[in-house]
C-alpha atoms as a PDB file:
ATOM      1  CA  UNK A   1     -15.251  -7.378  11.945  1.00  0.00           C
ATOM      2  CA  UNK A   2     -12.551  -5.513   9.929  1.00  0.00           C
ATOM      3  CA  UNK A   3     -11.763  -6.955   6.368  1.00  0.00           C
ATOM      4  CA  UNK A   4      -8.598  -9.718   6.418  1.00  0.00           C
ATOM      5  CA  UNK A   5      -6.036  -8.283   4.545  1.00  0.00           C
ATOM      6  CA  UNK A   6      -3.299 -10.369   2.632  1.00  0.00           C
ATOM      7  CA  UNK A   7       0.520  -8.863   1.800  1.00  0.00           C
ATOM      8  CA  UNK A   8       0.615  -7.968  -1.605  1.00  0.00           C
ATOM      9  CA  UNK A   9      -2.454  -6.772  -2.102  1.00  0.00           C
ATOM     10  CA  UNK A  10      -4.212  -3.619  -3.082  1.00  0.00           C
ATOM     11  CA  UNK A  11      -6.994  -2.175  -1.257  1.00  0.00           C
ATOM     12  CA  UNK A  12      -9.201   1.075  -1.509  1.00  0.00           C
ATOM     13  CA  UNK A  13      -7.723   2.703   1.695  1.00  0.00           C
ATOM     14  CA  UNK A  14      -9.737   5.570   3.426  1.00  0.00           C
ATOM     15  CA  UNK A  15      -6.494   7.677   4.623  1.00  0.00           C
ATOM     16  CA  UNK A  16      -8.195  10.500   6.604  1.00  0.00           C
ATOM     17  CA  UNK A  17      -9.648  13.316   5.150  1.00  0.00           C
ATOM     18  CA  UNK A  18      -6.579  14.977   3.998  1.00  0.00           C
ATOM     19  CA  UNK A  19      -4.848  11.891   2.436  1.00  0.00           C
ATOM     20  CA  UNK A  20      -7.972  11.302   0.357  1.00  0.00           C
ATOM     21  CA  UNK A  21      -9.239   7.877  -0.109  1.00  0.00           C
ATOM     22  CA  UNK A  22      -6.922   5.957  -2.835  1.00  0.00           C
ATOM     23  CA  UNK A  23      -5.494   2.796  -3.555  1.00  0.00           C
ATOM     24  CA  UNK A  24      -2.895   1.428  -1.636  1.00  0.00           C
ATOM     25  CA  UNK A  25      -0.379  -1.846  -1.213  1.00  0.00           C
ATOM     26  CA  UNK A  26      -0.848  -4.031   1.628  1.00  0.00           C
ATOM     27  CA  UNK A  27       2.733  -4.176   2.970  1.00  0.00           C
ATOM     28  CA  UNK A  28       1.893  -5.555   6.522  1.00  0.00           C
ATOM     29  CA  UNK A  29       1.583  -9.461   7.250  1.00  0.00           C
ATOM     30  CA  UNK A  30      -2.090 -10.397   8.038  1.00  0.00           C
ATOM     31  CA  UNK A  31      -2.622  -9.818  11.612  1.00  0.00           C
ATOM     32  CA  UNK A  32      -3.984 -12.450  14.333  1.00  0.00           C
ATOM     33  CA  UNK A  33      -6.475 -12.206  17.212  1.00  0.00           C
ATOM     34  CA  UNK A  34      -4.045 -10.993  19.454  1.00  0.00           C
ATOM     35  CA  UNK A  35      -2.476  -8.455  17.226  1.00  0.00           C
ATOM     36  CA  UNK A  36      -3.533  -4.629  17.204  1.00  0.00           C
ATOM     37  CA  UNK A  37      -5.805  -4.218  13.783  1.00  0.00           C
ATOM     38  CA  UNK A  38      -3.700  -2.296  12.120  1.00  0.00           C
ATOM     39  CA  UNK A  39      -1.943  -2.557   8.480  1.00  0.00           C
ATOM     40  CA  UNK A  40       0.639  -0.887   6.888  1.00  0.00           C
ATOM     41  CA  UNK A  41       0.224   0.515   3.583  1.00  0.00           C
ATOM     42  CA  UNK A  42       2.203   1.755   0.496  1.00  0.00           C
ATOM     43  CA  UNK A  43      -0.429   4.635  -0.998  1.00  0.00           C
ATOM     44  CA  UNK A  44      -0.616   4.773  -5.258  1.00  0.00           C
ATOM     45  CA  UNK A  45      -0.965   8.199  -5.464  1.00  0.00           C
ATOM     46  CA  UNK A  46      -1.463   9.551  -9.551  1.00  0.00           C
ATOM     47  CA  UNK A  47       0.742  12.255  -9.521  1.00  0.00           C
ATOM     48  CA  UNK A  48       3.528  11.231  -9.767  1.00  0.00           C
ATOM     49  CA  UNK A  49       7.607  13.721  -8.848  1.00  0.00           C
ATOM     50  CA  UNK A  50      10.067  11.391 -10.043  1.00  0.00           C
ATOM     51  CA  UNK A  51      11.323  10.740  -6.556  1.00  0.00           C
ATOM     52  CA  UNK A  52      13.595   7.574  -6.275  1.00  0.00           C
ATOM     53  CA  UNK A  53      11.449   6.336  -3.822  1.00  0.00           C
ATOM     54  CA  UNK A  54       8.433   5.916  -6.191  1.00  0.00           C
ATOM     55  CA  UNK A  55       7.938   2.950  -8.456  1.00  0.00           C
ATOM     56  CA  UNK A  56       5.983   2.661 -11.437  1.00  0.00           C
ATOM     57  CA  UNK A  57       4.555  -1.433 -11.381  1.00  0.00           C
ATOM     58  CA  UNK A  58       1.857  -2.228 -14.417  1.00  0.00           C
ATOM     59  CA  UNK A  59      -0.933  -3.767 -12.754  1.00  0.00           C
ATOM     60  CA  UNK A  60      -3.599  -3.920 -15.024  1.00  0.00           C
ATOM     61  CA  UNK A  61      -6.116  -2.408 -12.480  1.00  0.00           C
ATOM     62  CA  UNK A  62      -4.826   0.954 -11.193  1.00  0.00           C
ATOM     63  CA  UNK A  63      -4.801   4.186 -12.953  1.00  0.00           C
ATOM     64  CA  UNK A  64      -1.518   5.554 -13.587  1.00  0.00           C
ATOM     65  CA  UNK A  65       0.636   6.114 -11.137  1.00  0.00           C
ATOM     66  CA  UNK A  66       3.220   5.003  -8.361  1.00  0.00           C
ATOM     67  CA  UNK A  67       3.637   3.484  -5.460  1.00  0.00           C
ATOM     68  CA  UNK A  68       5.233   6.378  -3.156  1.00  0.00           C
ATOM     69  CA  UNK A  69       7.666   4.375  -0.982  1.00  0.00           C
ATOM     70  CA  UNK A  70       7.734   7.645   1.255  1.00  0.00           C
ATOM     71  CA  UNK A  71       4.321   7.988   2.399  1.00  0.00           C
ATOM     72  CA  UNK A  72       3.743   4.332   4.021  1.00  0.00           C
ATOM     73  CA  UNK A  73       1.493   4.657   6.492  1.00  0.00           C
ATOM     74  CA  UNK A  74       0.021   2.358   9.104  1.00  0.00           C
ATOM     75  CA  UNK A  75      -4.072   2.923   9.572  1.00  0.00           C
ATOM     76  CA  UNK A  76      -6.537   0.521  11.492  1.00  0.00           C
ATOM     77  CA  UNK A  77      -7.637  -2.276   9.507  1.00  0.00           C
ATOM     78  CA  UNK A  78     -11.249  -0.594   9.498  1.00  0.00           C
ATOM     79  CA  UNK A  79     -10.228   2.144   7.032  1.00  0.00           C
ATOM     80  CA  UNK A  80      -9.871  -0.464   4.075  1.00  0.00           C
ATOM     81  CA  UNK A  81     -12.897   0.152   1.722  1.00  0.00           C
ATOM     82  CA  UNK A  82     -12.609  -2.785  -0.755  1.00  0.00           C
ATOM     83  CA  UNK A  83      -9.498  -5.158  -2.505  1.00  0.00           C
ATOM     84  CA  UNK A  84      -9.068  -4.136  -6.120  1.00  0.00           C
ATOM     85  CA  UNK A  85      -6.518  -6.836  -6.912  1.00  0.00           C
ATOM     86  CA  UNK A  86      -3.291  -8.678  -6.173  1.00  0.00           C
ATOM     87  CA  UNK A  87       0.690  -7.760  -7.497  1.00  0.00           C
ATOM     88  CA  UNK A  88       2.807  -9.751  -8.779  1.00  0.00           C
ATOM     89  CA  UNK A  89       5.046 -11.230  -6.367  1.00  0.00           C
ATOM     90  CA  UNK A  90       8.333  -9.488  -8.461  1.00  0.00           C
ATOM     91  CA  UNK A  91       6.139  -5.599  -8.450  1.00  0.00           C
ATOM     92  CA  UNK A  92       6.377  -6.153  -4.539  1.00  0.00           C
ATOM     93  CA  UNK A  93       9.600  -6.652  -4.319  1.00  0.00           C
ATOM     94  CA  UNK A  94      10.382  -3.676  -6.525  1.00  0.00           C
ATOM     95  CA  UNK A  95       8.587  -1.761  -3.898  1.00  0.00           C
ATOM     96  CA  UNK A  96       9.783  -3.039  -0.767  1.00  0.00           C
ATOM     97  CA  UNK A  97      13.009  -2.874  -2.612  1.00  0.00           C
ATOM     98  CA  UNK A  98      12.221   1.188  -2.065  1.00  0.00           C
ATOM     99  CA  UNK A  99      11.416   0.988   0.952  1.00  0.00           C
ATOM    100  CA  UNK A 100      14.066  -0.494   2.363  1.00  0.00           C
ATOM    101  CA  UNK A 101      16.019   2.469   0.905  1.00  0.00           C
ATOM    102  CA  UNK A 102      13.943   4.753   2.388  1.00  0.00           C
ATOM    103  CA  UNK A 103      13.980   3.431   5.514  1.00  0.00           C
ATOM    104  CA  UNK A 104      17.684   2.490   5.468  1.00  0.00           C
ATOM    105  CA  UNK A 105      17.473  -0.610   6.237  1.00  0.00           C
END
């Protein structure tokens, strides 16, 4: 049984062999029994380009980093490794405050 995975919260996430395994931001709503098992994720990548779609959130937990609004992702729920912690609820909305501009919506 995949691991249950709450909004706001930041999981080791095995991306594929390319992407690297790295933290990342739960950005999906926790799924239910009929749902696919999937989640969508916001990766923390350390280097960091000064995009406008990255933000910088203190978390107490991470390395430094961002949150790269431009490489969300959605993986099956069976790639999350282990939950590292929890943001606060006003870091997530910085970030879904970028991507919303990303996305345009």
């Amino acid at each position: 049984m995949p691991p249950s995975a709450d909004r706001g919260s930041v999981w080791i996430v095995d991306l594929g062999m390319v992407a690297k395994i790295r933290p990342c931001l739960i950005l999906s709503v926790r799924t239910e029994p009929v749902d696919r098992v999937l989640v969508t994720v916001v990766p923390h990548p350390t280097k960091v380009h000064g995009a406008r779609f990255e933000v910088d959130v203190e978390t107490g937990f991470l390395k430094e980093g961002v949150f790269d609004a431009q490489q969300i992702v959605t993986v099956a729920q069976a790639r999350l490794v282990r939950r590292i912690g929890q943001l606060e609820p006003e870091s997530l909305v910085s970030i879904e405050d970028a991507v919303r501009r990303w996305l345009g919506l």
